[in-house]
Structures are given as structure tokens and as C-alpha cells.
C-alpha atoms as a PDB file:
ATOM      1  CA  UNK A   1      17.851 -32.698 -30.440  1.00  0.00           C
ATOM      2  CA  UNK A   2      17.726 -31.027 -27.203  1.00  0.00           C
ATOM      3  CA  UNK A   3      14.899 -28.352 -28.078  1.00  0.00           C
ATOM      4  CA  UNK A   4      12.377 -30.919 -29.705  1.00  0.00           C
ATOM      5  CA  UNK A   5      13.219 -32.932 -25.926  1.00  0.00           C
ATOM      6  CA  UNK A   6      12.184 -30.285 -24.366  1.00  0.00           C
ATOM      7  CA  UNK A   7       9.166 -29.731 -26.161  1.00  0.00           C
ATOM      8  CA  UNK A   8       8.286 -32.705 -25.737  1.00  0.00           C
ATOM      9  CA  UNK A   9       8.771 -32.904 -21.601  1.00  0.00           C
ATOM     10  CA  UNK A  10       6.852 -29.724 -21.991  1.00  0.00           C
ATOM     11  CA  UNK A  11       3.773 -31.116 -23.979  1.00  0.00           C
ATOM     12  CA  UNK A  12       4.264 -34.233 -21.613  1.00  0.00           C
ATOM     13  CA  UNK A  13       3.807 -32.279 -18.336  1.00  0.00           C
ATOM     14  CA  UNK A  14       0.496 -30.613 -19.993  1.00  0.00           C
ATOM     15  CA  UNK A  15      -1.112 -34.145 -20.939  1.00  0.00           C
ATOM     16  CA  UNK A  16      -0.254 -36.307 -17.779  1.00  0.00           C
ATOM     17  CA  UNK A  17      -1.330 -33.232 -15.531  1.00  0.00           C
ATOM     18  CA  UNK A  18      -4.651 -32.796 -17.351  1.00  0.00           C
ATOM     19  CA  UNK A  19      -4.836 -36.883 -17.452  1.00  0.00           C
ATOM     20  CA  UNK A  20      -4.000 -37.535 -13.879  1.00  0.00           C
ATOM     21  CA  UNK A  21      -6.368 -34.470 -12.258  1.00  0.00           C
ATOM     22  CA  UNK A  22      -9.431 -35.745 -14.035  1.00  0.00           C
ATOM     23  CA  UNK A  23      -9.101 -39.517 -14.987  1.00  0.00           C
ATOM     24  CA  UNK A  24      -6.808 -40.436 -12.125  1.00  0.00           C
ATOM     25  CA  UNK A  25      -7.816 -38.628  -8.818  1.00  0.00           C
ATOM     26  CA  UNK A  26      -7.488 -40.750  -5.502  1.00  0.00           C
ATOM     27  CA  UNK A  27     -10.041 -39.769  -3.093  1.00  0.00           C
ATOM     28  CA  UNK A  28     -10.690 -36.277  -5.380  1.00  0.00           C
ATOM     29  CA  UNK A  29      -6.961 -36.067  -4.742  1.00  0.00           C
ATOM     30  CA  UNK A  30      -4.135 -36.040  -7.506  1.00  0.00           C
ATOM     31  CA  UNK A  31      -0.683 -34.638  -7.502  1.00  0.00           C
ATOM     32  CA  UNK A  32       0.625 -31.236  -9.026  1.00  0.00           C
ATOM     33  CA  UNK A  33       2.526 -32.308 -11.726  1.00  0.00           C
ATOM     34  CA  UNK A  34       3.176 -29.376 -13.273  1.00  0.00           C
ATOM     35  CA  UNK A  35       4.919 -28.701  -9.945  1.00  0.00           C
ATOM     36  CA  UNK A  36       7.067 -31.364  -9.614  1.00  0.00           C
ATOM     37  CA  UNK A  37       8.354 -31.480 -13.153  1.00  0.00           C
ATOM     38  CA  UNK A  38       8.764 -27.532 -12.738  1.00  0.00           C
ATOM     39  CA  UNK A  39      10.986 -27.975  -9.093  1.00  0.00           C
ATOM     40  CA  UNK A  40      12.619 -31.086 -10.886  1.00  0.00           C
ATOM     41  CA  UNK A  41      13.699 -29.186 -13.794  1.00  0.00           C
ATOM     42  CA  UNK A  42      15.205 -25.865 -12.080  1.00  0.00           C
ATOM     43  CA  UNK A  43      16.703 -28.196  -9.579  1.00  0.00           C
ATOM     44  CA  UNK A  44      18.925 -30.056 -12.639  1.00  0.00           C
ATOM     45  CA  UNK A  45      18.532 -26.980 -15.206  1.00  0.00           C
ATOM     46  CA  UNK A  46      19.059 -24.003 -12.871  1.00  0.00           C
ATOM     47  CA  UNK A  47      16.372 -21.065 -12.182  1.00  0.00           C
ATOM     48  CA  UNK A  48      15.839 -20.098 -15.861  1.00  0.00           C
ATOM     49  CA  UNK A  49      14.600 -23.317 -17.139  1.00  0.00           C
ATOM     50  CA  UNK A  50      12.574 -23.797 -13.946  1.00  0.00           C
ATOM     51  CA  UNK A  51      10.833 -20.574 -14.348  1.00  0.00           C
ATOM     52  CA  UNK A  52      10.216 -20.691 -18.401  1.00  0.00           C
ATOM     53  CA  UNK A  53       8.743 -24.014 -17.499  1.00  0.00           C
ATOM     54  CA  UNK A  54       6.750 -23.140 -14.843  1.00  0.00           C
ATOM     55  CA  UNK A  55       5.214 -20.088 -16.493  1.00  0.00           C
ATOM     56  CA  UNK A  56       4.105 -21.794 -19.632  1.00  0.00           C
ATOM     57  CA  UNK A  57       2.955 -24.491 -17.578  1.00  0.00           C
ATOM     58  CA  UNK A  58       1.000 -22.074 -15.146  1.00  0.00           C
ATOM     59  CA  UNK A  59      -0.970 -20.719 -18.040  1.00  0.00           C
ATOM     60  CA  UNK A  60      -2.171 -24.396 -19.215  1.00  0.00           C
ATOM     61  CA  UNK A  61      -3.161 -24.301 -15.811  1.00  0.00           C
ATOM     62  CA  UNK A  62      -4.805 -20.844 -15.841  1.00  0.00           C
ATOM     63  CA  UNK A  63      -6.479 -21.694 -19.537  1.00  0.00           C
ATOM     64  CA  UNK A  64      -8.394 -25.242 -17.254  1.00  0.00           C
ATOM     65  CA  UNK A  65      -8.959 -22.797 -14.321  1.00  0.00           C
ATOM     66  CA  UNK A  66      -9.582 -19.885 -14.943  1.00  0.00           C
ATOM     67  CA  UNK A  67     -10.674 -18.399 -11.548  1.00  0.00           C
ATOM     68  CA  UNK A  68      -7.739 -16.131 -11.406  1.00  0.00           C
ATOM     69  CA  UNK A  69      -6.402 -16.160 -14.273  1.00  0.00           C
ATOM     70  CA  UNK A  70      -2.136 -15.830 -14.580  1.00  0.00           C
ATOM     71  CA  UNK A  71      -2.087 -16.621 -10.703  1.00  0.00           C
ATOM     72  CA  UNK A  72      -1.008 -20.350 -11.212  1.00  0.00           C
ATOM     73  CA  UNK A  73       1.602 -19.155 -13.755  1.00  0.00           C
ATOM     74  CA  UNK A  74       3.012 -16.514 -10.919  1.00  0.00           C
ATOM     75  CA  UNK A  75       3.136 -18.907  -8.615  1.00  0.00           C
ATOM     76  CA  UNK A  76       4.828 -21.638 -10.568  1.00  0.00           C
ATOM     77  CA  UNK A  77       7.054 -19.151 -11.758  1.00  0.00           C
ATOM     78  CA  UNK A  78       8.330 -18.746  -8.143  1.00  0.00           C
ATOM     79  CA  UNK A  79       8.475 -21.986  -7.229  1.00  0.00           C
ATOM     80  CA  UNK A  80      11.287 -22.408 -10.455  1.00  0.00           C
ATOM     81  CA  UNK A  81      13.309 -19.600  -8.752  1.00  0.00           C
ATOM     82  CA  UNK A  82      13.143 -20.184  -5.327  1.00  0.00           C
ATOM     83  CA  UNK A  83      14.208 -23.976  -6.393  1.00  0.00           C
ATOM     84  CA  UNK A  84      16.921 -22.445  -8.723  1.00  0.00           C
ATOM     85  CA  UNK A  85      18.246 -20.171  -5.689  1.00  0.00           C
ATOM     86  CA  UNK A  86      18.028 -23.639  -3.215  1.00  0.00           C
ATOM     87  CA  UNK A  87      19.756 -25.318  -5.715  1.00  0.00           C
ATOM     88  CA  UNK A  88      22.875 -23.094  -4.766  1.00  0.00           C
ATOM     89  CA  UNK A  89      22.303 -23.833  -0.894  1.00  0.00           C
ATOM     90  CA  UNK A  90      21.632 -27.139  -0.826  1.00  0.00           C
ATOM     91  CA  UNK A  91      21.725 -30.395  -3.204  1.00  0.00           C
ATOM     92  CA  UNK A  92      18.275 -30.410  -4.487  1.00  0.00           C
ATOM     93  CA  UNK A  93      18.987 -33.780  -7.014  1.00  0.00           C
ATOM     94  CA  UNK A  94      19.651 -35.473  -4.289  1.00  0.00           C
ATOM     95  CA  UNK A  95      15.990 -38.052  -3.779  1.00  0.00           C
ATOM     96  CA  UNK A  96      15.228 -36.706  -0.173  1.00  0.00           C
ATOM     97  CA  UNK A  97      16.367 -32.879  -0.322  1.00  0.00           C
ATOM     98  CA  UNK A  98      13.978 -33.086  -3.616  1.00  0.00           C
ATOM     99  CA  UNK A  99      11.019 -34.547  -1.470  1.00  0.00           C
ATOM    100  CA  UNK A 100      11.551 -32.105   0.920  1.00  0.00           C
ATOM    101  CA  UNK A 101      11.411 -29.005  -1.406  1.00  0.00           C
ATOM    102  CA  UNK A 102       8.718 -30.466  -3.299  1.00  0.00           C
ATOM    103  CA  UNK A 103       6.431 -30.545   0.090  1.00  0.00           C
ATOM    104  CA  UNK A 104       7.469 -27.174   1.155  1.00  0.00           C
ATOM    105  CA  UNK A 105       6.643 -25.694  -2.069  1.00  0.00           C
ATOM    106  CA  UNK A 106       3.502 -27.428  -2.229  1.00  0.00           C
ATOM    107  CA  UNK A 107       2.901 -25.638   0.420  1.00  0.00           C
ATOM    108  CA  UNK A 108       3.704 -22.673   0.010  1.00  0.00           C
ATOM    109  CA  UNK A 109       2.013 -22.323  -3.467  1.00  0.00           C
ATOM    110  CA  UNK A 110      -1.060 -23.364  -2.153  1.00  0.00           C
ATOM    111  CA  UNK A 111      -0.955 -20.579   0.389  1.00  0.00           C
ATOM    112  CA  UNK A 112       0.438 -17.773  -2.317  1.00  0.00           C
ATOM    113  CA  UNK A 113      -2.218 -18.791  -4.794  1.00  0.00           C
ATOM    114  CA  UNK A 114      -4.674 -18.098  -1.938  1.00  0.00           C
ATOM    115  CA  UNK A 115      -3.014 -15.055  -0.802  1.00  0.00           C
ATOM    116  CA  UNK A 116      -3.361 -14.054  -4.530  1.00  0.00           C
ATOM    117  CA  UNK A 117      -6.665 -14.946  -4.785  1.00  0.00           C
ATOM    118  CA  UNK A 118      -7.428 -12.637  -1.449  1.00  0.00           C
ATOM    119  CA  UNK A 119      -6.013  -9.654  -3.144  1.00  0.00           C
ATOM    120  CA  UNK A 120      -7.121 -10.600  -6.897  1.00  0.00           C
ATOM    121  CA  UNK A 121     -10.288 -12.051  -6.108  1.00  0.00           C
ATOM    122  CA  UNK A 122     -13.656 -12.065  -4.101  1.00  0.00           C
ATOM    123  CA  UNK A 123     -11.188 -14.302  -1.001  1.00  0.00           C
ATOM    124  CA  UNK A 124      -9.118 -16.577  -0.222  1.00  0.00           C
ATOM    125  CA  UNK A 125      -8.772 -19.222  -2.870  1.00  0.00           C
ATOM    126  CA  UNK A 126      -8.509 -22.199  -0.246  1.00  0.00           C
ATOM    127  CA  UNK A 127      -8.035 -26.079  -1.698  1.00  0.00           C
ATOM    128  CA  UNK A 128      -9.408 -27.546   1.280  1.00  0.00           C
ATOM    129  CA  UNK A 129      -7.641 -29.491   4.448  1.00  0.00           C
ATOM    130  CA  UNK A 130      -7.222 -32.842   2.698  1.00  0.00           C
ATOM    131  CA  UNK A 131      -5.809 -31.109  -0.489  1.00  0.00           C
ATOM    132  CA  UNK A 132      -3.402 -29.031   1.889  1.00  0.00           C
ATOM    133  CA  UNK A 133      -2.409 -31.735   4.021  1.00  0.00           C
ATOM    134  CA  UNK A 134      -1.873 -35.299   1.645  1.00  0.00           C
ATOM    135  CA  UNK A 135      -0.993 -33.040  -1.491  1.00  0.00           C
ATOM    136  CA  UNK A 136       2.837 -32.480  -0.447  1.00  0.00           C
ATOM    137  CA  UNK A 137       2.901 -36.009   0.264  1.00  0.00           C
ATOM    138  CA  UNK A 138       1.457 -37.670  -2.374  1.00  0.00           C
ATOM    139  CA  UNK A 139       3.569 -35.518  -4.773  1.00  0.00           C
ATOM    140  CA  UNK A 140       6.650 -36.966  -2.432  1.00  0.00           C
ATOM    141  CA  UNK A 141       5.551 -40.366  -4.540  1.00  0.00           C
ATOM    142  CA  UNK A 142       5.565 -38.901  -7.995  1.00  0.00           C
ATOM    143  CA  UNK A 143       9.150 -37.315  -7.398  1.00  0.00           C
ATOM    144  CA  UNK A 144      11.151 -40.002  -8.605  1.00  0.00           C
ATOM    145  CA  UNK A 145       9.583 -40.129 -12.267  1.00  0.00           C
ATOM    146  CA  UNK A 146       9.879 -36.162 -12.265  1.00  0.00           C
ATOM    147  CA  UNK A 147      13.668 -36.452 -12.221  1.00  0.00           C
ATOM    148  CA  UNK A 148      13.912 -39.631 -14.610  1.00  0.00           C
ATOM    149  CA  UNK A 149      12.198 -36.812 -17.181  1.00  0.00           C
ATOM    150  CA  UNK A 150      13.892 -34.215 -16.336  1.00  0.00           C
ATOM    151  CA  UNK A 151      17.470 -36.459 -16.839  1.00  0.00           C
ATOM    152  CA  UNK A 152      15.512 -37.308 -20.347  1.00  0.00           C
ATOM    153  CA  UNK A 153      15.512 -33.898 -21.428  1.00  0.00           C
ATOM    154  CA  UNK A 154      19.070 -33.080 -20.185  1.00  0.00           C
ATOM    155  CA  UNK A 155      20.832 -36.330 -22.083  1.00  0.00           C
ATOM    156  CA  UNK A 156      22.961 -35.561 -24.632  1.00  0.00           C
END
């Protein structure tokens, strides 16, 4: 029971991402879902699950997007490790440790996928201020559901 779960967290995160970014946006901004559910599963499932996640998920993202194409896979695939190594330093299930890493790690893969796009690209792949500075927090808000998912999926 536990694989067809997780397929179907998996097909879940595609469909609300792709739902929320173009039906759903609130002032032209809408949360990284993809994200969340990725930092929310390698923070309950470990580094593995985080990063197989977040790699699949990064090319759904790459296949809508495709100015550099495998760069939102790379980065989502670090943001499941780097979660899976906090996850040994600090108790990332815990509501506010999860908030936290979710807005650093917003951060930070906004700044890695334009770092990647500087290298990969014609320059620096930049969201804008208002993406870069409400994103973090608006995907504090969307936290909570992430890890009533991600509990789905890991039920017995």
C-alpha cells in the first residue's frame, strides 16, 4: 500500500503545484510546492526520499519551464539532502524548525537556480524582489498541509 501512497503524494505534488502557480496566484505570487512537500518529506523520510522526490519533481518543473532545463531538478535535489543532513542536527518535524528551513531553502534555491542560470545560461535567472522576499513566507503558510501529506504517505 505504501508505493501506490506514494505515487499518489507524488502525482499530488505535480497537480496542486501546476494548479496553484496558474489558477491560484496572489498578487502573481504562489508558493513552491514542490518545495515544501520535497523539505517535508526528507525531513520525516530521511535524505533519500527527499532527493528522489525532489528530482522527479524538478523535472515536472523543468518540462513547464524550460529555460534551463534540469536546473530546478538540481536544485530540488539539494534542497532533499541538505534537509536530510539537518534532519540529523536539528528536529526538522517539529512546526517552527520546519518553517524555518522551508524559508532558508527558499532562499537559497532561488539564489542557486540563479547562480545556475549565470553559468548555464545568457545571466542570472532572477525571480524578482517580491518573489524573493514574500515567497519564504508565504510557503511558511502552506507548511502545515505539507506535513499532514507527508504523515499520509508514511501511515502504515
Amino acid at each position: 500500500m505504501k508505493p501506490l501512497r506514494a505515487l499518489a503524494f507524488f502525482a499530488a505534488g505535480i497537480v496542486v503545484e501546476w494548479l496553484w502557480s496558474t489558477l491560484l496566484p496572489v498578487f502573481g505570487l504562489a508558493p513552491r510546492v514542490v518545495l515544501i512537500l520535497t523539505i517535508s518529506a526528507a525531513s520525516c523520510g530521511g535524505s533519500v526520499a527527499g532527493q528522489c522526490y525532489g528530482f522527479f519533481w524538478g523535472l515536472f518543473l523543468d518540462i513547464l519551464r524550460p529555460d534551463l532545463f534540469g536546473g530546478n531538478a538540481l536544485v530540488l535535489l539539494l534542497a532533499g539532502y541538505g534537509t536530510g543532513v539537518l534532519r540529523r542536527q536539528i528536529d526538522v518535524t517539529d512546526p517552527v524548525s520546519h518553517c524555518v528551513v522551508v524559508c532558508a531553502m527558499t532562499c537559497c534555491c532561488f539564489l542557486l537556480y540563479g547562480l545556475l542560470g549565470l553559468v548555464f545560461a545568457e545571466g542570472f535567472l532572477w525571480p524578482g524582489w517580491p518573489a524573493f522576499l514574500f515567497d519564504p513566507l508565504y510557503n511558511c503558510l502552506v507548511v502545515p498541509f505539507a506535513a499532514l501529506s507527508v504523515s499520509w504517505v508514511r501511515a502504515r
